[in-house]
Protein backbone atom coordinates (compact mmCIF):
# COMPACT_ATOMS: atom_id res chain seq x y z
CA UNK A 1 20.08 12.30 18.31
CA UNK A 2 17.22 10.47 18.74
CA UNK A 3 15.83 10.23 14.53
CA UNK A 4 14.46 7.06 14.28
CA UNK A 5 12.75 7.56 17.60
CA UNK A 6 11.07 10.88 16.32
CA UNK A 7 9.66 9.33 13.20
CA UNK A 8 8.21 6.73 14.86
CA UNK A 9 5.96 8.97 16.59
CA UNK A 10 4.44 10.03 13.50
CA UNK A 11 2.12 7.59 12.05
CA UNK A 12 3.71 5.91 9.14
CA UNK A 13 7.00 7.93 9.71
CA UNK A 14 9.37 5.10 8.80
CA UNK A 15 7.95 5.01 5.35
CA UNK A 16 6.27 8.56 4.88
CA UNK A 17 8.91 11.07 6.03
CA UNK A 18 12.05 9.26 3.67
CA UNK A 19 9.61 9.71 1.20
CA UNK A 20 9.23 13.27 1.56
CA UNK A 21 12.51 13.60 1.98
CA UNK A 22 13.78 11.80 -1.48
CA UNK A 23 10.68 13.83 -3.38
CA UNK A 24 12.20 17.50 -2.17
CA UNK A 25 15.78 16.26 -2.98
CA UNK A 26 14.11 14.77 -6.32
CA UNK A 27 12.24 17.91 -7.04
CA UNK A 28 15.16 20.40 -6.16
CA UNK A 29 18.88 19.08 -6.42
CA UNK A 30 18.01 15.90 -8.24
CA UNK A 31 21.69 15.52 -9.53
CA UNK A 32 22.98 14.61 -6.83
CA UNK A 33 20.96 11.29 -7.16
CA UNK A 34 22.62 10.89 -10.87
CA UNK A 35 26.08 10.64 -9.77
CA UNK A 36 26.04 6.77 -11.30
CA UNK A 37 27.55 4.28 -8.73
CA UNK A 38 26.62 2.72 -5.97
CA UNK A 39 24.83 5.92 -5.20
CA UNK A 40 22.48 6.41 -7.78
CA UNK A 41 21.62 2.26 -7.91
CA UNK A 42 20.42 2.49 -4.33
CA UNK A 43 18.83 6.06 -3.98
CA UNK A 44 17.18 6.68 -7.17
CA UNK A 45 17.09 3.03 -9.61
CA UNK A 46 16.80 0.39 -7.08
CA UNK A 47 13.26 0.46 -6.74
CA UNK A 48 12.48 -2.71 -8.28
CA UNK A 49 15.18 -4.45 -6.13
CA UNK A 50 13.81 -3.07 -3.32
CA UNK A 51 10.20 -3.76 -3.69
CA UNK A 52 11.53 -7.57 -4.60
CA UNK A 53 13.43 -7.35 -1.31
CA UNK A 54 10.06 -6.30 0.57
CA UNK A 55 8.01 -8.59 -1.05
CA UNK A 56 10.35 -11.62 -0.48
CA UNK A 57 10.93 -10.51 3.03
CA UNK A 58 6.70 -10.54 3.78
CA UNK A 59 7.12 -13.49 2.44
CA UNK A 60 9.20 -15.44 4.84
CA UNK A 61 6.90 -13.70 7.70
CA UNK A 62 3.79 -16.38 6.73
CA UNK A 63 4.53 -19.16 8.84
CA UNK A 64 2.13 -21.91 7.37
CA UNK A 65 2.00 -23.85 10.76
CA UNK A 66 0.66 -20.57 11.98
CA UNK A 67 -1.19 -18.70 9.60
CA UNK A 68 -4.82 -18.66 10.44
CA UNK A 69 -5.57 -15.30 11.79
CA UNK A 70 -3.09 -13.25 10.06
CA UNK A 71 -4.48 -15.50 6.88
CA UNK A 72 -7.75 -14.83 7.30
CA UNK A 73 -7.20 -11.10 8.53
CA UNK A 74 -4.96 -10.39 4.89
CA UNK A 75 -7.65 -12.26 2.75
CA UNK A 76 -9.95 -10.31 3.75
CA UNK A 77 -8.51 -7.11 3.55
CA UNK A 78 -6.89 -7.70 0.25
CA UNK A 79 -10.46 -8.83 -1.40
CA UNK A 80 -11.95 -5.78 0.16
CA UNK A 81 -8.98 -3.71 -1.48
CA UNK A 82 -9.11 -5.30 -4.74
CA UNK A 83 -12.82 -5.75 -5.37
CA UNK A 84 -13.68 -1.79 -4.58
CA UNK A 85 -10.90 -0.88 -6.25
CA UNK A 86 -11.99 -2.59 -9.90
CA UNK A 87 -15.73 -1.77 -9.44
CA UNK A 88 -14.85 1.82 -9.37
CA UNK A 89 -12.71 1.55 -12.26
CA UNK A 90 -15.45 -0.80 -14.13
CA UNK A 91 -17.59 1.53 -13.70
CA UNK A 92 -15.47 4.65 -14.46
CA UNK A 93 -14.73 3.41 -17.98
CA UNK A 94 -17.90 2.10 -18.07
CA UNK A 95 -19.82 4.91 -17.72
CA UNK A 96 -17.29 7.37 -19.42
CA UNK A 97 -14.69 4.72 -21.77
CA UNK A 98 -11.06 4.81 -21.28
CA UNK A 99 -10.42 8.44 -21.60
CA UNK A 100 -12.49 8.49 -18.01
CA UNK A 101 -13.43 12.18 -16.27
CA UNK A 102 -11.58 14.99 -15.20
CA UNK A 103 -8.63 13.71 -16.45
CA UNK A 104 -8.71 10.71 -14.44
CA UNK A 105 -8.29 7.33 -16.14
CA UNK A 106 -9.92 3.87 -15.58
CA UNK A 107 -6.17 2.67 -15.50
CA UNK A 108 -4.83 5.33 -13.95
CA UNK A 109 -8.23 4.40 -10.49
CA UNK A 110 -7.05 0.41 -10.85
CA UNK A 111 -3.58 0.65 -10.38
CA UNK A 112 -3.82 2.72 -7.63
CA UNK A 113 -6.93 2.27 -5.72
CA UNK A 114 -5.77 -1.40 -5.74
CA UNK A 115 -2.65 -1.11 -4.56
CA UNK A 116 -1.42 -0.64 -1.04
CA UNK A 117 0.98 1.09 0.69
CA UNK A 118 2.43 -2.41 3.01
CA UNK A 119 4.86 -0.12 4.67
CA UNK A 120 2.64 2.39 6.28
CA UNK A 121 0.09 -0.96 6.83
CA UNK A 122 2.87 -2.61 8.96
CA UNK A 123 3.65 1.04 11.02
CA UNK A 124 -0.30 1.46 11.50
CA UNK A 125 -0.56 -2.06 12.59
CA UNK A 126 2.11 -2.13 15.09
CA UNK A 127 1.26 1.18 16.48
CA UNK A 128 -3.09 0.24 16.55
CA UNK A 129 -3.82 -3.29 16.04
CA UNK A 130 -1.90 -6.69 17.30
CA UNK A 131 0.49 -9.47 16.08
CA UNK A 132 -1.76 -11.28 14.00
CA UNK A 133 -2.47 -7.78 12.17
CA UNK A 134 1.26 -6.98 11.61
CA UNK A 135 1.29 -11.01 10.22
CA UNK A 136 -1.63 -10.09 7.29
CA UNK A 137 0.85 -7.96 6.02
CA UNK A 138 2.08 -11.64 4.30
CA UNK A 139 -0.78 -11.40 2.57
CA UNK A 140 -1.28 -7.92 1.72
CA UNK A 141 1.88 -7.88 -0.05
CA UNK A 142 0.14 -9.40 -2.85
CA UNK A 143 -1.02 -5.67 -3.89
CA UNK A 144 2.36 -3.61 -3.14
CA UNK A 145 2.90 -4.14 -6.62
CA UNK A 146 2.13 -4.84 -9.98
CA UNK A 147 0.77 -8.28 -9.78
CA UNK A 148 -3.28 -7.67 -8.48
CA UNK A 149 -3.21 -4.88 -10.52
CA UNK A 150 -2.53 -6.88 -13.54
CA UNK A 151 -4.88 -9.40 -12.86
CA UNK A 152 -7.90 -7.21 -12.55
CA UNK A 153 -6.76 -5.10 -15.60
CA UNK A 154 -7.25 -8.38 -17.19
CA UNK A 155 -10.51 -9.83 -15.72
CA UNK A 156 -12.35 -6.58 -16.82
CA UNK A 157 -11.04 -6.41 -20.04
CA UNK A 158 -9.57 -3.03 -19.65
CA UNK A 159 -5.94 -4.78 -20.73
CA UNK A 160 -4.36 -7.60 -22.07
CA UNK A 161 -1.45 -9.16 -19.61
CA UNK A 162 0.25 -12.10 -20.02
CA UNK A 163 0.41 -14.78 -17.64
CA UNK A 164 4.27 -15.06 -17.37
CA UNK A 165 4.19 -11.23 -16.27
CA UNK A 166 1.73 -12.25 -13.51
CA UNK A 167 3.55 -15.17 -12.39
CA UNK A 168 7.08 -12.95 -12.25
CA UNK A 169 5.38 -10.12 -9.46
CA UNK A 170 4.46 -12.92 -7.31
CA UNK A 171 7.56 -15.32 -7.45
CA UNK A 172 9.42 -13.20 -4.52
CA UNK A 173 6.71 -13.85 -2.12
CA UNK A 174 6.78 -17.90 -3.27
CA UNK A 175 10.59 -18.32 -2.26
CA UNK A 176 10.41 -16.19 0.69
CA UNK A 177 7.73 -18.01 2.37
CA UNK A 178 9.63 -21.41 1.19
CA UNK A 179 13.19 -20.51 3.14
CA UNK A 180 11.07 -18.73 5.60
CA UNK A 181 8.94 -22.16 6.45
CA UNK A 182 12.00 -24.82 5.38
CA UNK A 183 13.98 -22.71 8.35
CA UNK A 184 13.71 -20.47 11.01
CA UNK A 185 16.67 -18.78 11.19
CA UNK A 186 15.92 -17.55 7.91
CA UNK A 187 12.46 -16.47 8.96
CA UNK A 188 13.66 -14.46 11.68
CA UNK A 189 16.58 -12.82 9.25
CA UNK A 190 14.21 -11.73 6.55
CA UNK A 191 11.55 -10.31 8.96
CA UNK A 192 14.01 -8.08 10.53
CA UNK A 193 15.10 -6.89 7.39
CA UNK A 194 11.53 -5.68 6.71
CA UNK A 195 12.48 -2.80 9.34
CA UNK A 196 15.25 -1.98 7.51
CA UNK A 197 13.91 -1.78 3.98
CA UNK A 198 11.02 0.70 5.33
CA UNK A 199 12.87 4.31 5.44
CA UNK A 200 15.19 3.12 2.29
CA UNK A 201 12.24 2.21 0.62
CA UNK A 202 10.24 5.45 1.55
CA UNK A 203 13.37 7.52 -0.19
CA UNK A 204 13.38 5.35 -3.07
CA UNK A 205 9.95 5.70 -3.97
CA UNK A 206 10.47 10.09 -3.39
CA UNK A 207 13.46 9.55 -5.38
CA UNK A 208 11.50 8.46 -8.30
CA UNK A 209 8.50 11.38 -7.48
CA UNK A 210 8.68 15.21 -8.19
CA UNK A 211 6.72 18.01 -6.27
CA UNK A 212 6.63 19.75 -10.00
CA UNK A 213 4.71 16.07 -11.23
CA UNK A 214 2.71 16.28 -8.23
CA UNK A 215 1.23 19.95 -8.45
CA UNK A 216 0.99 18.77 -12.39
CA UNK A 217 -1.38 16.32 -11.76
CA UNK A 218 -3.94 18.87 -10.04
CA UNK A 219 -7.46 18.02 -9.37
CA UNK A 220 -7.09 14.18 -10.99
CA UNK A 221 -4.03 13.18 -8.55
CA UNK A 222 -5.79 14.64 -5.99
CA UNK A 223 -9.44 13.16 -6.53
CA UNK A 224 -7.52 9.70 -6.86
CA UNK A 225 -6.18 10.34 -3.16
CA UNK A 226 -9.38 11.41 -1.97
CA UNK A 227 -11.11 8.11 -3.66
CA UNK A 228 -8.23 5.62 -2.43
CA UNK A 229 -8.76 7.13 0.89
CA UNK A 230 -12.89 7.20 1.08
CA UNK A 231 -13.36 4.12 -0.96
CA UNK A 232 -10.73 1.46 0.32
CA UNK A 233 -10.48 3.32 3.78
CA UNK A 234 -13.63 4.89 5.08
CA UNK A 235 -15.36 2.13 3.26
CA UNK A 236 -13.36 -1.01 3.91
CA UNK A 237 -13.56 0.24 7.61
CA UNK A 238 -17.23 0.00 8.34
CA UNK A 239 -16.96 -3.61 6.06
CA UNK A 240 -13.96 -4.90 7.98
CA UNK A 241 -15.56 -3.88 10.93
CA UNK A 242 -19.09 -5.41 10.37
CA UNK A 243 -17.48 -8.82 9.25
CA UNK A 244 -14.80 -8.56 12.61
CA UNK A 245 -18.32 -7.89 14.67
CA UNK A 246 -16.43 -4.82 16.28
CA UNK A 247 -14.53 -1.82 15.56
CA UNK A 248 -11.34 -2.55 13.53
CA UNK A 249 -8.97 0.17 12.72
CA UNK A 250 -6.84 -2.09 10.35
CA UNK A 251 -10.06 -1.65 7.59
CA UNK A 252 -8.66 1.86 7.46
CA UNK A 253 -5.13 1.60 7.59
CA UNK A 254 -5.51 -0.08 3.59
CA UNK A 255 -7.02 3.41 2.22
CA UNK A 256 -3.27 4.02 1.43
CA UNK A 257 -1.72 4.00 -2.51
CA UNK A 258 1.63 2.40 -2.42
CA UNK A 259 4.56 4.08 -3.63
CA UNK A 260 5.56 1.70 -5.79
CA UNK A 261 2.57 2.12 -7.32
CA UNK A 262 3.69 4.86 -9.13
CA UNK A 263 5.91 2.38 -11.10
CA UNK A 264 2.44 0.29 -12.10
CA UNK A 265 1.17 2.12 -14.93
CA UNK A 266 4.56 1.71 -16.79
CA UNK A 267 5.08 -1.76 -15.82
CA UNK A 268 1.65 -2.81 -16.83
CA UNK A 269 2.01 -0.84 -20.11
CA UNK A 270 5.12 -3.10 -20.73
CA UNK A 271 3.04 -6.26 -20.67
CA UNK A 272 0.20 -4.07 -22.81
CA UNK A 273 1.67 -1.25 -24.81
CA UNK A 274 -2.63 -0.57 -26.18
CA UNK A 275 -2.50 1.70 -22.30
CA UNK A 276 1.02 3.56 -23.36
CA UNK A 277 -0.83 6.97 -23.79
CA UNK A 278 -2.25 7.00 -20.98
CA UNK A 279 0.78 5.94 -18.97
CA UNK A 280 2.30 9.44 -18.23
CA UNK A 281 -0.90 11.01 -16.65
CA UNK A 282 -1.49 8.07 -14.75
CA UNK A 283 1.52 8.43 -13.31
CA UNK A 284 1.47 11.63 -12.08
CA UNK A 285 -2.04 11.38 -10.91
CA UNK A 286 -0.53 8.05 -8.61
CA UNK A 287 2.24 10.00 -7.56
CA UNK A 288 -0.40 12.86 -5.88
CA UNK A 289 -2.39 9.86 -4.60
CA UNK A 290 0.57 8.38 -3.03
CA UNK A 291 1.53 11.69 -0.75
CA UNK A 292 -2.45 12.34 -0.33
CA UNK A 293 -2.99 9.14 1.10
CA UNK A 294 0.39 8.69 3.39
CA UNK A 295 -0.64 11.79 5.08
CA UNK A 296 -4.65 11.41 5.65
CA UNK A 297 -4.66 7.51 6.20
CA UNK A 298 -2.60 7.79 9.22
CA UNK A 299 -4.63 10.47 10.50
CA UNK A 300 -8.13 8.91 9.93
CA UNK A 301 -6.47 5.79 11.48
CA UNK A 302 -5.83 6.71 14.27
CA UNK A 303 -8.90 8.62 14.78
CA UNK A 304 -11.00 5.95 14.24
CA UNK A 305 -8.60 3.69 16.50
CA UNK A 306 -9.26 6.53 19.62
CA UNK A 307 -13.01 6.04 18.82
CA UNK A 308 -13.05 2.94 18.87
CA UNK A 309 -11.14 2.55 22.23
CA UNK A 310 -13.70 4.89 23.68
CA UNK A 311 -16.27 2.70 22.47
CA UNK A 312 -14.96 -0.50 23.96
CA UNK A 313 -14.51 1.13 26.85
CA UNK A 314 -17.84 2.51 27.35
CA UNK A 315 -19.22 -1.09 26.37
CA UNK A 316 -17.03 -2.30 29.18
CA UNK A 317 -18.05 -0.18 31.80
CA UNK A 318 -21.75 -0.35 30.79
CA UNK A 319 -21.38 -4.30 31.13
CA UNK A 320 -19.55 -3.98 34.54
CA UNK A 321 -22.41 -1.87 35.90
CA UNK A 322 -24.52 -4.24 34.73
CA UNK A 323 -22.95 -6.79 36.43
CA UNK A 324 -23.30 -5.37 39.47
CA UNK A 325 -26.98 -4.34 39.84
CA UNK A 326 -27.47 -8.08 38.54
C-alpha cells in the first residue's frame, strides 16, 4: 500500500490529513484516545513533547557555518508574519477594546495570525521552493509556538508575560542548534526526525480538536482563517515577493495557523490569567483557523507557484527572442 506516497501528493498531506484524521476520531470515538498508557500520552497529551521535539529538531537544522540564505529567507518571513499579525490585532482592540467584533478577540487574531503552521511550511517548501527555503524553517520555528506570541502580547500591552515564560518556548531551539553545530552526526539525526514527527504531530494536534468546537466557533473561527490566510498569505506574498525582486511562492506558504496554536491561548493565559475569559472562545475560533488555513494555503500556494512558473517562463522566452533579433 502505497500511504505515505498518497499523502504526499496532497499539499501539506504529511501534516494536514493526520490531522483530520485525529479531529474525526476526536470528535466521534474519542475514548479510545483515553485509554491512559502509552496510548493516550502519545495520541492525545503529548502535544507539548512533541512540539518540543519539533522545535529542537529545527533547531539542529541551522548550521551557523551555513546559514545565510535560509537566515535571511526565515527573518524575513517571520517579521512579515509577526508584524501583520500584531497590527491587526492593535488595531482590532484598538478600534473595538478587548471584547473585539463578531466574536473575535484581539487575543484570540495574535495568537493565531502570528503563529505558523512549520509543518505544512516545510511540505510547501520541498514540494515549490529550494533547499535554502526548507533551511528558513530554522527560523520560522520561532512562531510554531507560544513564544512570538507572547512577546507581542507583551509589546502592545494587550498582556502581561513574564520573561522566564519567554525564555522556556525558545530553549528547545537553543540546544538543538548547539548539538546540531558541536556535531554532525547529531545534525543529520535530528533533521530526519523532523519527517517523522510531521504525521504524529498532525494527529496530535486533531487529537486535541473537535469538529463539534469547530462548527461552534462559526463565523469568528472562520473569519480568523480567512484573515490568517489574506493577511499573512496573500499579503506577505506580494511583500516577500517585491523584497526577493521576483515571484516567491514561500510568502504564501506562511498564511497557515499552526496547530499547536490552538494550545496558545491557554498557555499564554497561564503566564497572564487577566485573558482567562477569553481563553475558551479563542480557542475554538484557532481551532477553525487551523483546518481553514491547512486546506486553502496549500491551494493558493501552489497556484501562485504555477503562475509564477508561467511567468518566468514567459520572461525567459521573451529574453531568448530578444537575444536573437539582437
Amino acid at each position: 500500500m502505497k500511504i505515505c506516497a498518497t499523502m504526499k501528493k496532497f499539499p501539506g498531506g504529511m501534516m494536514v490529513i493526520p490531522l483530520l484524521i485525529g479531529c474525526a476520531v476526536n470528535t466521534f470515538v474519542p475514548q479510545c484516545l483515553e485509554i491512559g498508557g502509552f496510548t493516550t500520552a502519545l495520541f492525545k497529551s503529548g502535544q507539548s513533547t512533541l512540539v518540543g521535539l519539533f522545535i529542537f529538531c529545527s533547531g539542529a537544522t541551522i548550521n551557523v557555518k551555513q546559514v545565510g540564505k535560509p537566515l535571511y529567507k526565515g527573518a524575513v518571513l517571520t517579521i512579515l508574519k509577526l508584524v501583520i499579525g500584531v497590527i491587526i490585532g492593535y488595531l482590532l482592540n484598538l478600534i473595538f477594546g478587548p471584547a473585539g467584533i463578531l466574536g473575535l478577540t484581539p487575543f484570540a487574531v495574535i495568537s493565531a495570525v502570528t503563529n505558523s503552521n512549520g509543518a505544512i511550511y516545510t511540505a510547501l517548501a520541498k514540494e515549490f521552493g529550494d533547499d535554502t527555503d526548507v533551511g528558513a524553517i530554522a527560523v520560522l520555528s520561532l512562531n510554531d509556538g507560544p513564544f512570538l506570541t507572547m512577546i507581542a502580547l507583551g509589546t502592545t500591552g494587550l498582556a502581561s508575560i513574564p520573561v522566564l515564560s519567554i525564555v522556556a518556548a525558545i530553549i528547545p531551539l537553543i540546544i538543538g542548534m548547539i548539538l546540531g553545530n558541536l556535531d554532525s552526526d547529531f545534525r543529520d539525526l535530528l533533521s530526519k526526525g523532523l519527517n517523522m514527527i510531521l504525521p504524529v504531530n498532525g494527529f496530535v494536534f486533531g487529537a486535541n480538536m473537535s469538529l463539534v468546537d469547530i462548527a461552534k466557533a462559526g463565523v469568528p473561527g472562520i473569519l480568523l482563517g480567512l484573515i490568517t490566510v489574506f493577511s499573512t498569505g496573500v499579503l506577505t506574498y506580494i511583500i516577500y515577493s517585491a523584497i526577493r525582486r521576483k515571484p516567491d511562492p514561500m510568502g504564501m506558504a506562511i498564511g497557515t495557523v499552526g496547530g499547536n496554536a490552538v494550545a496558545t491561548p491557554a498557555s499564554v493565559a497561564m503566564a497572564d490569567p487577566s485573558l482567562e475569559p477569553y481563553v475558551e472562545s479563542a480557542t475554538a475560533q484557532t481551532a477553525a483557523a487551523v483546518v481553514i488555513t491547512a486546506i486553502l494555503t496549500p491551494i493558493l500556494t501552489g497556484w501562485v507557484s504555477r503562475r509564477a512558473s508561467k511567468k518566468l517562463a514567459l520572461k525567459a522566452a521573451a529574453s531568448s527572442l530578444a537575444d536573437k533579433e539582437n
